[in-house]
PDB file of N, CA and C in Angstrom:
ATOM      1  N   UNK A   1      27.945  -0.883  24.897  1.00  0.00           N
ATOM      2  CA  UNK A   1      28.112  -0.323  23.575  1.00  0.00           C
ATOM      3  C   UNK A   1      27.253  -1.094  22.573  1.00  0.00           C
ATOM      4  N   UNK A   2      26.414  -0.301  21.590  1.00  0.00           N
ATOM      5  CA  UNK A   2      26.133  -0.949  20.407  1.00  0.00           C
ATOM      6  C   UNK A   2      26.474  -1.787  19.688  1.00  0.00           C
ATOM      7  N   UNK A   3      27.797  -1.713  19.486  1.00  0.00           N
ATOM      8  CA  UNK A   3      28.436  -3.099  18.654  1.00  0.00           C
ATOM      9  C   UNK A   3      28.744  -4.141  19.452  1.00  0.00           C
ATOM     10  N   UNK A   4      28.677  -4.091  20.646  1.00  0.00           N
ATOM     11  CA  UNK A   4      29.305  -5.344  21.448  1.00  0.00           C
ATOM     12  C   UNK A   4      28.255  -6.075  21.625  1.00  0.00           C
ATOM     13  N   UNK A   5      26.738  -5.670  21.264  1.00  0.00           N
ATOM     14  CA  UNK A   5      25.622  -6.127  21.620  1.00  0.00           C
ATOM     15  C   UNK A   5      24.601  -6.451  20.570  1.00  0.00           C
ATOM     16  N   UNK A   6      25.305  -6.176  19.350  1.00  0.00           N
ATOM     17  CA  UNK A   6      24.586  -6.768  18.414  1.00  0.00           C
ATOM     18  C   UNK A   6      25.639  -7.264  17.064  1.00  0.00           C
ATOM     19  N   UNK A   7      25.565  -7.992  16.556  1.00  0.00           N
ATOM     20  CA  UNK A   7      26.098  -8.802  15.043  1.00  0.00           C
ATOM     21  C   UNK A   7      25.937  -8.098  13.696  1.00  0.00           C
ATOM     22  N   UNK A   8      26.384  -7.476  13.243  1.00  0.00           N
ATOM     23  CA  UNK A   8      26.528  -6.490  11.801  1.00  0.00           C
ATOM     24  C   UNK A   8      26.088  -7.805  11.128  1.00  0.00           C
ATOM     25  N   UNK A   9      26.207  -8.961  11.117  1.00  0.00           N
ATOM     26  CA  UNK A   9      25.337  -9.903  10.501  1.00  0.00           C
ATOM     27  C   UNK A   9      24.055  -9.927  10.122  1.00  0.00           C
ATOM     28  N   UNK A  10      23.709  -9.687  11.380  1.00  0.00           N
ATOM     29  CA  UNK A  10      21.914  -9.607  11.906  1.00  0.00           C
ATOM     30  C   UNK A  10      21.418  -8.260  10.986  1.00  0.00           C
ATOM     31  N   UNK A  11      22.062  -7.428  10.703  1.00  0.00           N
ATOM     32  CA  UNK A  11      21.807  -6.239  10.244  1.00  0.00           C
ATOM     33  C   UNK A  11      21.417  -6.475   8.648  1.00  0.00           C
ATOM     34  N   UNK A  12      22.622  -7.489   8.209  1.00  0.00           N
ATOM     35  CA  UNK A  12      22.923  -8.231   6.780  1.00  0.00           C
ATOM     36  C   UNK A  12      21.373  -8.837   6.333  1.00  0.00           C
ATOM     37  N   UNK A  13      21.555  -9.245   6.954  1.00  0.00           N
ATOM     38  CA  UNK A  13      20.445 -10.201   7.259  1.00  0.00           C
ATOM     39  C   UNK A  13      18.531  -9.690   6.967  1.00  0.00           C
ATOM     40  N   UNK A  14      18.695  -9.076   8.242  1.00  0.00           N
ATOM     41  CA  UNK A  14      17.470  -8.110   7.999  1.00  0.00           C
ATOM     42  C   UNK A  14      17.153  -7.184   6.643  1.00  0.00           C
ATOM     43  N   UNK A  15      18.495  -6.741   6.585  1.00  0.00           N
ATOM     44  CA  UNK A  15      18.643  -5.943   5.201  1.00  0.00           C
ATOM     45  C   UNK A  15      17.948  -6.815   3.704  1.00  0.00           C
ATOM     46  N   UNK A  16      18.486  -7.800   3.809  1.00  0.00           N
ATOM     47  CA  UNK A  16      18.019  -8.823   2.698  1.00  0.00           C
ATOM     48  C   UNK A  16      16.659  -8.887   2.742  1.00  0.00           C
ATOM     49  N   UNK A  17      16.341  -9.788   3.766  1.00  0.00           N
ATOM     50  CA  UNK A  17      14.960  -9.747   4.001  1.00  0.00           C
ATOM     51  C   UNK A  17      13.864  -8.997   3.266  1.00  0.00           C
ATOM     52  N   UNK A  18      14.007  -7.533   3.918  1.00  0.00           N
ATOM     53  CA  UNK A  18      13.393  -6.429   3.478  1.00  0.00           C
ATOM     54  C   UNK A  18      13.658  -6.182   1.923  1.00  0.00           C
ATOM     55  N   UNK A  19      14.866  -6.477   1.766  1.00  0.00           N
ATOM     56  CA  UNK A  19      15.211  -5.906  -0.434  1.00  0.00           C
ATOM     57  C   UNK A  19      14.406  -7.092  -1.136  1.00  0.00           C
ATOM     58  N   UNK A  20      14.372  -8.423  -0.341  1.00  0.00           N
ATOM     59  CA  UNK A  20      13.358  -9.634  -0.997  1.00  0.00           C
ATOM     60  C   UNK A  20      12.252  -9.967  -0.752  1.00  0.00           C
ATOM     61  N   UNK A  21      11.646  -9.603  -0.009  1.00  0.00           N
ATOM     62  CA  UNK A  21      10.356  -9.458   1.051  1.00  0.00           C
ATOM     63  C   UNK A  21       9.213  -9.601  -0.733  1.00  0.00           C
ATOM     64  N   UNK A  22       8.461 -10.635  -0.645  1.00  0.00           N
ATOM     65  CA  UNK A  22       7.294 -10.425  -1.315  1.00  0.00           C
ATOM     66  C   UNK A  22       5.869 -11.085  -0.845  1.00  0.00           C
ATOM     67  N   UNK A  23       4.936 -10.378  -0.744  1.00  0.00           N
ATOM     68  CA  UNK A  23       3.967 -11.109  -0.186  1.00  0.00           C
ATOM     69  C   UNK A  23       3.415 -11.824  -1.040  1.00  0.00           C
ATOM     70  N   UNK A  24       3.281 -11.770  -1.988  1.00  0.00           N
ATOM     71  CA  UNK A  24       2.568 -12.574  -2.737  1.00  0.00           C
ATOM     72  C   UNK A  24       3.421 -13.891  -3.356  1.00  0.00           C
ATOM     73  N   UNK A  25       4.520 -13.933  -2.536  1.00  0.00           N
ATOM     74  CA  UNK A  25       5.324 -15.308  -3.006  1.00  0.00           C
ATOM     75  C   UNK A  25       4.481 -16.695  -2.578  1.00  0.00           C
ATOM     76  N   UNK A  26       4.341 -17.665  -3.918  1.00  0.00           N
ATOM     77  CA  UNK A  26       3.760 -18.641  -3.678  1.00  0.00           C
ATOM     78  C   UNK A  26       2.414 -18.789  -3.941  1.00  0.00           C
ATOM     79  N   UNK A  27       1.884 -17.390  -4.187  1.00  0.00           N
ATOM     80  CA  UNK A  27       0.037 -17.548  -4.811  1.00  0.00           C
ATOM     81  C   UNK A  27       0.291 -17.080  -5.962  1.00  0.00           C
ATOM     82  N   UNK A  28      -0.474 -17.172  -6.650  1.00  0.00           N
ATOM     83  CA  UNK A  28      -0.933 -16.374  -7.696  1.00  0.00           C
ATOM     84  C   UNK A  28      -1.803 -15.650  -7.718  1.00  0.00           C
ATOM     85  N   UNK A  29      -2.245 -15.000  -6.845  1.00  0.00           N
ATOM     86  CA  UNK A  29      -2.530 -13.920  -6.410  1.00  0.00           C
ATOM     87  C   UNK A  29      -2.843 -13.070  -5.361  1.00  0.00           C
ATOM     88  N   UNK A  30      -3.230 -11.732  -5.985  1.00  0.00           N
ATOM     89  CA  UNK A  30      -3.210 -10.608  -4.352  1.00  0.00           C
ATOM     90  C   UNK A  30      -4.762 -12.078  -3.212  1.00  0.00           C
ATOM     91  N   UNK A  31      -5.526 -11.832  -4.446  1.00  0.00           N
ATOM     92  CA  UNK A  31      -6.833 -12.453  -4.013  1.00  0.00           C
ATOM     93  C   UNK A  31      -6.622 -13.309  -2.874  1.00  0.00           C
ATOM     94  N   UNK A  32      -6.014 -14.631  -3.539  1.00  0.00           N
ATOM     95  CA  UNK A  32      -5.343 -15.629  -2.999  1.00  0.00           C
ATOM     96  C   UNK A  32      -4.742 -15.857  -1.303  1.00  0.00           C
ATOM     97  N   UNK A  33      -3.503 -14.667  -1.769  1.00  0.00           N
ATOM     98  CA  UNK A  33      -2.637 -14.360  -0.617  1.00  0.00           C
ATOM     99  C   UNK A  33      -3.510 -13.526   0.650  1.00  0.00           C
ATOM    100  N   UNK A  34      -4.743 -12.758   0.316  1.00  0.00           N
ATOM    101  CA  UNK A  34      -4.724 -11.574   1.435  1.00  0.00           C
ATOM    102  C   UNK A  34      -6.138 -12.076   2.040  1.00  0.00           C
ATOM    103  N   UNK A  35      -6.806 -12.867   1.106  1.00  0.00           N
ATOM    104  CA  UNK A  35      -8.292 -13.138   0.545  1.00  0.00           C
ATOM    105  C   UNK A  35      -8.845 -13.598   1.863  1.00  0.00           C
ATOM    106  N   UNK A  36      -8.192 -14.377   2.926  1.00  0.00           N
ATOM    107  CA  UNK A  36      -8.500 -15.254   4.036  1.00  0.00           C
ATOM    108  C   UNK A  36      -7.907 -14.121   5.476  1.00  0.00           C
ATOM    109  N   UNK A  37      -7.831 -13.090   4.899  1.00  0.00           N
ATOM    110  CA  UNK A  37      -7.400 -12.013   6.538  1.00  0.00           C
ATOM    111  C   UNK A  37      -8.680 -11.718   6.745  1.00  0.00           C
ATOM    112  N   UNK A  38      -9.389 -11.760   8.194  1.00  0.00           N
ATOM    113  CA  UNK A  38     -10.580 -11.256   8.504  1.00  0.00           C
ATOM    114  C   UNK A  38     -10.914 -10.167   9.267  1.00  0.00           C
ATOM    115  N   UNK A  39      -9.372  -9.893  10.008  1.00  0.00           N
ATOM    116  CA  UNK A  39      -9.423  -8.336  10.876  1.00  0.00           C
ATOM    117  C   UNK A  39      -8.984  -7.631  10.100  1.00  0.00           C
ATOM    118  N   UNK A  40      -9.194  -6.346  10.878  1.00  0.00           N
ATOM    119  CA  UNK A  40      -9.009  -5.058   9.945  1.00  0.00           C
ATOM    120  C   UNK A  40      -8.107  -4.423  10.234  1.00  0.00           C
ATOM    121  N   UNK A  41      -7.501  -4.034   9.052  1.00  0.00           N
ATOM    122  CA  UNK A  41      -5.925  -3.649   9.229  1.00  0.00           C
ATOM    123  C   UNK A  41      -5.934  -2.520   9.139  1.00  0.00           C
ATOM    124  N   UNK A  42      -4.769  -1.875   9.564  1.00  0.00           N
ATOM    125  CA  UNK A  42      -4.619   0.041   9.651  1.00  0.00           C
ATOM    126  C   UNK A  42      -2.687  -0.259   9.385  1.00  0.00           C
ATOM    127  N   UNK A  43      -2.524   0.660   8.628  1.00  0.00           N
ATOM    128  CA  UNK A  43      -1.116   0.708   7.863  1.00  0.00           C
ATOM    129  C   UNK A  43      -1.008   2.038   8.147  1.00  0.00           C
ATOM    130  N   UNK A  44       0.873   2.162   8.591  1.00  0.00           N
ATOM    131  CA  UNK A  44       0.964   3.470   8.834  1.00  0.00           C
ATOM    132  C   UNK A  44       2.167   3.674   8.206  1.00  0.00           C
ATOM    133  N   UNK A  45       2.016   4.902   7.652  1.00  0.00           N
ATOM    134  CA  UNK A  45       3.337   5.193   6.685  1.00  0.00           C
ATOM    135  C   UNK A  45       3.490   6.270   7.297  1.00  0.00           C
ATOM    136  N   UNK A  46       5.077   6.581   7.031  1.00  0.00           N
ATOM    137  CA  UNK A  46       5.802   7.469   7.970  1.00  0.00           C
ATOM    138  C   UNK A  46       6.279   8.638   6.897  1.00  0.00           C
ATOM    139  N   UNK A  47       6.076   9.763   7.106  1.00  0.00           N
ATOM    140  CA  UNK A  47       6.537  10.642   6.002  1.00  0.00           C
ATOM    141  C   UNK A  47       7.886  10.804   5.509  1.00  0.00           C
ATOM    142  N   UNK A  48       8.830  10.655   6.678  1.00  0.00           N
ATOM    143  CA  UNK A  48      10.534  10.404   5.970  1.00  0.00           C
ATOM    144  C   UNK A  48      10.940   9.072   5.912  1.00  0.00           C
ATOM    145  N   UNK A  49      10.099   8.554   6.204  1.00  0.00           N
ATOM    146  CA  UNK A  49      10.926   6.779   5.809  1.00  0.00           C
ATOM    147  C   UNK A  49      11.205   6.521   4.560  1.00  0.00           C
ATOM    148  N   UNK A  50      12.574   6.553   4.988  1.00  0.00           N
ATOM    149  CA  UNK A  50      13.320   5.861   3.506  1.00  0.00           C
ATOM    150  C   UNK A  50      13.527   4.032   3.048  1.00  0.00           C
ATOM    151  N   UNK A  51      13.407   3.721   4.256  1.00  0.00           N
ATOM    152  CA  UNK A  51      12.927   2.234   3.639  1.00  0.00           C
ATOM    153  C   UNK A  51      11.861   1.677   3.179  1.00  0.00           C
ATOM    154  N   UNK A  52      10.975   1.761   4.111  1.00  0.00           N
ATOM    155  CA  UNK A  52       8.971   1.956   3.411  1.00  0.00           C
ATOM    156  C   UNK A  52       8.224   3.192   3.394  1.00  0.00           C
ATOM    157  N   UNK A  53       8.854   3.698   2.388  1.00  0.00           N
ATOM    158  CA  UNK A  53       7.931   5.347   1.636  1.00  0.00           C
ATOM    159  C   UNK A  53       6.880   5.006   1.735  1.00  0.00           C
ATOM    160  N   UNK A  54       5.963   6.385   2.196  1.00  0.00           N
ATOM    161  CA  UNK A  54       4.797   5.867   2.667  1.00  0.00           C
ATOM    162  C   UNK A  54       4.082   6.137   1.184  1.00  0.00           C
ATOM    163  N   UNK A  55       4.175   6.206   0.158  1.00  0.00           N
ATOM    164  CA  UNK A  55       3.300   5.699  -0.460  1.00  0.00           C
ATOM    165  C   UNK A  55       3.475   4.269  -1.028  1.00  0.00           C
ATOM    166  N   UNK A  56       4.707   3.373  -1.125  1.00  0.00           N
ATOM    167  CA  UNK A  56       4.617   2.549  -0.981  1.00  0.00           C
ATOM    168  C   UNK A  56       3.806   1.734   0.098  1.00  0.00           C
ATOM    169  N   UNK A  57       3.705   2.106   1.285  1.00  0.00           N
ATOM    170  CA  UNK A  57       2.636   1.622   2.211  1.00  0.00           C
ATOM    171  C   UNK A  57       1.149   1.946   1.656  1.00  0.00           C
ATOM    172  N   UNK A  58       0.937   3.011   1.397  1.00  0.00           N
ATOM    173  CA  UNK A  58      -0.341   3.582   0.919  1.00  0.00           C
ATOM    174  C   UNK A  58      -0.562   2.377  -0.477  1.00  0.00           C
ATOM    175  N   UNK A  59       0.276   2.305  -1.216  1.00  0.00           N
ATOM    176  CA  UNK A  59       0.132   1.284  -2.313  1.00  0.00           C
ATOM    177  C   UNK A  59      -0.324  -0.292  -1.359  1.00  0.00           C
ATOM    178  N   UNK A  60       0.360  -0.733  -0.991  1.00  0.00           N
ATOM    179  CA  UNK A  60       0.088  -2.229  -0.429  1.00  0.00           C
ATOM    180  C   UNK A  60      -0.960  -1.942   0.054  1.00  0.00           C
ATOM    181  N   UNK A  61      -1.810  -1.152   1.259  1.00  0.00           N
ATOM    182  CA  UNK A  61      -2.821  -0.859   1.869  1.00  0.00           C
ATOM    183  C   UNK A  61      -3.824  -0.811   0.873  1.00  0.00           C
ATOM    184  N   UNK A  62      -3.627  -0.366  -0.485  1.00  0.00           N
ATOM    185  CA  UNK A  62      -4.795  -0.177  -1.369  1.00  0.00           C
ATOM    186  C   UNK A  62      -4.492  -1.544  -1.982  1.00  0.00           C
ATOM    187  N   UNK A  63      -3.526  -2.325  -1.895  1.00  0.00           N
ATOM    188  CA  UNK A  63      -3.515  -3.761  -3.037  1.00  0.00           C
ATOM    189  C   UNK A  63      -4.815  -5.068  -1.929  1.00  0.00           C
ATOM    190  N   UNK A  64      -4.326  -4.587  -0.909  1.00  0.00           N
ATOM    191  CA  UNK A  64      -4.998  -5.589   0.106  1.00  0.00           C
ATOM    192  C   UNK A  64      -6.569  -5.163   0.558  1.00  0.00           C
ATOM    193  N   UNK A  65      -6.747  -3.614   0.337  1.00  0.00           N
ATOM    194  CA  UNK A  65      -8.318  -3.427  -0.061  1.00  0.00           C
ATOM    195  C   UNK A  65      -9.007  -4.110  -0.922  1.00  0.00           C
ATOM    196  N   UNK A  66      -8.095  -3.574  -1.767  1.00  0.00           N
ATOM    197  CA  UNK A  66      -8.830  -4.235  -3.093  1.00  0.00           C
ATOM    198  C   UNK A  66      -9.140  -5.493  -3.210  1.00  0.00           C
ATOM    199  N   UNK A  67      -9.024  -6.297  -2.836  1.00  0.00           N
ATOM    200  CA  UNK A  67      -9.107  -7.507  -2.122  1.00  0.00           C
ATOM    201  C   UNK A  67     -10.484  -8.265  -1.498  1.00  0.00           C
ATOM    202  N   UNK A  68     -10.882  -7.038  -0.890  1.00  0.00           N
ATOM    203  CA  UNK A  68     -11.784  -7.267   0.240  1.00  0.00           C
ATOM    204  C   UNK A  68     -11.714  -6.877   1.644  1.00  0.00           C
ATOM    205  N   UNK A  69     -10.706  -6.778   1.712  1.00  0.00           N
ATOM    206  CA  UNK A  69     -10.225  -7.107   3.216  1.00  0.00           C
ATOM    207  C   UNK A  69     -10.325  -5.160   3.911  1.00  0.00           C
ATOM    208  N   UNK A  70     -10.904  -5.452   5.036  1.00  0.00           N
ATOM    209  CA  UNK A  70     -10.913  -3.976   5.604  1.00  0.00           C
ATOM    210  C   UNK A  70      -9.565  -3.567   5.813  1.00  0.00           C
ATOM    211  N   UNK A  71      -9.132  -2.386   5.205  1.00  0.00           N
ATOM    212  CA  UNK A  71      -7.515  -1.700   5.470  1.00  0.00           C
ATOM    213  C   UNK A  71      -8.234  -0.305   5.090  1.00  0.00           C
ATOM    214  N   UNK A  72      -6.936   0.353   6.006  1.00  0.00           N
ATOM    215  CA  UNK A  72      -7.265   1.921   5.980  1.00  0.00           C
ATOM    216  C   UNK A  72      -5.691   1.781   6.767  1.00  0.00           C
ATOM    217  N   UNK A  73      -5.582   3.484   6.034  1.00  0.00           N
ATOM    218  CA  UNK A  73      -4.154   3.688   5.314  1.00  0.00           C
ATOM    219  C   UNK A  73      -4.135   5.022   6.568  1.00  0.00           C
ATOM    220  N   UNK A  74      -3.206   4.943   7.316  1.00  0.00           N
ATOM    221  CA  UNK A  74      -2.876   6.830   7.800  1.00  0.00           C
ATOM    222  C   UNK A  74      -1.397   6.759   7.815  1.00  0.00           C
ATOM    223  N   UNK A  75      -0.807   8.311   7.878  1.00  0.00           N
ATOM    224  CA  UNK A  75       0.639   8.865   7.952  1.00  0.00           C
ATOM    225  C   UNK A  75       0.830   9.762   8.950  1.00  0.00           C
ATOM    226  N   UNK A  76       1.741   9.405   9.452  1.00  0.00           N
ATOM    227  CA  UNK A  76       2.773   9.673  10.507  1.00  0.00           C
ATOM    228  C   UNK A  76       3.196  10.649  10.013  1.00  0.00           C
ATOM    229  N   UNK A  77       3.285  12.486  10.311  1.00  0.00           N
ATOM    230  CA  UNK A  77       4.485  13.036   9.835  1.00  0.00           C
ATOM    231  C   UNK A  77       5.614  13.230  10.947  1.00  0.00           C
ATOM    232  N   UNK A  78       6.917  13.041  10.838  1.00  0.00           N
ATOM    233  CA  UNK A  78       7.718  12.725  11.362  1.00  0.00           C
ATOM    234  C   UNK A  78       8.893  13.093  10.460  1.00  0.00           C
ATOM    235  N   UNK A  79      10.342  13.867  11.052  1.00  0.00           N
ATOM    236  CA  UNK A  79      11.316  13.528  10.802  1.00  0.00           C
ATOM    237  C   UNK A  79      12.147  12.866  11.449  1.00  0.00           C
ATOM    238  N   UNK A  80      11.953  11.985  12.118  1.00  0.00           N
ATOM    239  CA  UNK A  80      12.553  10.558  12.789  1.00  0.00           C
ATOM    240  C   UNK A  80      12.647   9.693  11.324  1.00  0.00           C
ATOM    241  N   UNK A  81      12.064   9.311  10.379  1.00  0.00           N
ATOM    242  CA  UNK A  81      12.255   8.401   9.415  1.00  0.00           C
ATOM    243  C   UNK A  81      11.867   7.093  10.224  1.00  0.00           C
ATOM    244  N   UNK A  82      12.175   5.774   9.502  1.00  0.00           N
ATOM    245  CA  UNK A  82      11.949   4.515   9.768  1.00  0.00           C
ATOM    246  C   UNK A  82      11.657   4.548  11.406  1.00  0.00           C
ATOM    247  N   UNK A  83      12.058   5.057  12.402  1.00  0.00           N
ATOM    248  CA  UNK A  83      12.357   5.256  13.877  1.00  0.00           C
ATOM    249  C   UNK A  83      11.482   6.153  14.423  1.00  0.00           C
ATOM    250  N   UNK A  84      10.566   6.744  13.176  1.00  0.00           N
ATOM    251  CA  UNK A  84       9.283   7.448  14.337  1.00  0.00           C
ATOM    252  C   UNK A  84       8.854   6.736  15.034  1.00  0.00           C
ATOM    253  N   UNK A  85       8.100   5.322  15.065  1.00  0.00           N
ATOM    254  CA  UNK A  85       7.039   4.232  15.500  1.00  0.00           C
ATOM    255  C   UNK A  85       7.816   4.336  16.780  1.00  0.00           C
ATOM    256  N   UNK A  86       8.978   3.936  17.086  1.00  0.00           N
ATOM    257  CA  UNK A  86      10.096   4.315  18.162  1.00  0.00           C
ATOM    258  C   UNK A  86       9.984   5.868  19.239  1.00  0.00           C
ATOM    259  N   UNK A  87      10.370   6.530  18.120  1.00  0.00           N
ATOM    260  CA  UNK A  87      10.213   7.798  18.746  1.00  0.00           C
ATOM    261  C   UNK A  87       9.122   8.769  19.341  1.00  0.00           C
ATOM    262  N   UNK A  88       8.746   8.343  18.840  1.00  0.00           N
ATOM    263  CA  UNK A  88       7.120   9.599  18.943  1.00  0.00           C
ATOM    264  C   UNK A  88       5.694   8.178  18.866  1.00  0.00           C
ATOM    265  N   UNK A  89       5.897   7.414  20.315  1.00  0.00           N
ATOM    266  CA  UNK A  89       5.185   6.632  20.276  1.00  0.00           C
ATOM    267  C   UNK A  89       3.293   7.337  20.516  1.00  0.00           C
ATOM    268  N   UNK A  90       3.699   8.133  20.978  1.00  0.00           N
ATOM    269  CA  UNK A  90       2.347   9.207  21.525  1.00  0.00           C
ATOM    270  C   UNK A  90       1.639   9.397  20.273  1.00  0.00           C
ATOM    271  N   UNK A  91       2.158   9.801  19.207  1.00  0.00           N
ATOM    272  CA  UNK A  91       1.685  10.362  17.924  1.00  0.00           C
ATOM    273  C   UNK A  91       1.024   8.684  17.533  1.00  0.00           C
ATOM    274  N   UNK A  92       1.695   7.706  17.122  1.00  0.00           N
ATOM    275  CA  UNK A  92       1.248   6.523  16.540  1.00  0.00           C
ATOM    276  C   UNK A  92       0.171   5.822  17.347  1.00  0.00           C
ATOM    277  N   UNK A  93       0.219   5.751  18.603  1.00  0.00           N
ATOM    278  CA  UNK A  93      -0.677   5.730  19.177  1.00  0.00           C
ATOM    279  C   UNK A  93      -2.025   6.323  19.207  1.00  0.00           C
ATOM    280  N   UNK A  94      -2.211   7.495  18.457  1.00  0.00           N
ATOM    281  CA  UNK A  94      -3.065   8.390  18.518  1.00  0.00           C
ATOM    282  C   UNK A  94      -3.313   8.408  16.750  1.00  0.00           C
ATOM    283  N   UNK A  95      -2.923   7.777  16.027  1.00  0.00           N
ATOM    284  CA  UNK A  95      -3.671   7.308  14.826  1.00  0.00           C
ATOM    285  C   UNK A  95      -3.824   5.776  14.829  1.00  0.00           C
ATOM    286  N   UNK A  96      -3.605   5.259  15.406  1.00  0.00           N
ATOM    287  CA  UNK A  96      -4.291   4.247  15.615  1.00  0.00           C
ATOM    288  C   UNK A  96      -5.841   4.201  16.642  1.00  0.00           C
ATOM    289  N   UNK A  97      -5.643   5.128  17.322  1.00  0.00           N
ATOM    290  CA  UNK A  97      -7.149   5.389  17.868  1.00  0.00           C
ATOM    291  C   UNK A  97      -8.556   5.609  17.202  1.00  0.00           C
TER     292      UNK A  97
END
């Protein structure tokens, strides 16, 4: 069973994380913080995700361009939500190609 195998803690937990999550904690800036990534990143936003809306992804993907840094932005459409990357690994796989 699900609950016997995981801690509603851990859940607590993660939850926080994510509501406090800032990348730019500790620089003063995007520059700063992203300025020293040298591979190239691909961000994928999921069309029903309700925890990272993909234009919130589409936003960070354009903060860390701007930057310098190679990023490119694609979307997943999916009604799986947060659990497409999970579900429909075929599809994510195939924008990342």
């Amino acid at each position: 069973m699900f609950i016997e195998r995981f801690d509603a803690n851990s859940y607590l937990a993660i939850m926080r994380t994510m509501d406090t999550w800032d990348p730019l904690h500790g620089y003063s800036s995007a520059e700063e913080a992203f300025g020293r990534i040298r591979a190239k990143l691909t961000f994928v936003g999921i069309s029903s995700d309700w925890l990272f809306p993909p234009q919130v992804v589409r936003e960070f993907a354009h903060m860390i361009r701007a930057t310098g840094v190679q990023a490119d932005y694609r979307e997943m459409t999916s009604a799986h939500g947060h659990d497409a990357f999970l579900a429909e690994q075929t599809e994510l796989v195939r924008l990342l190609q």
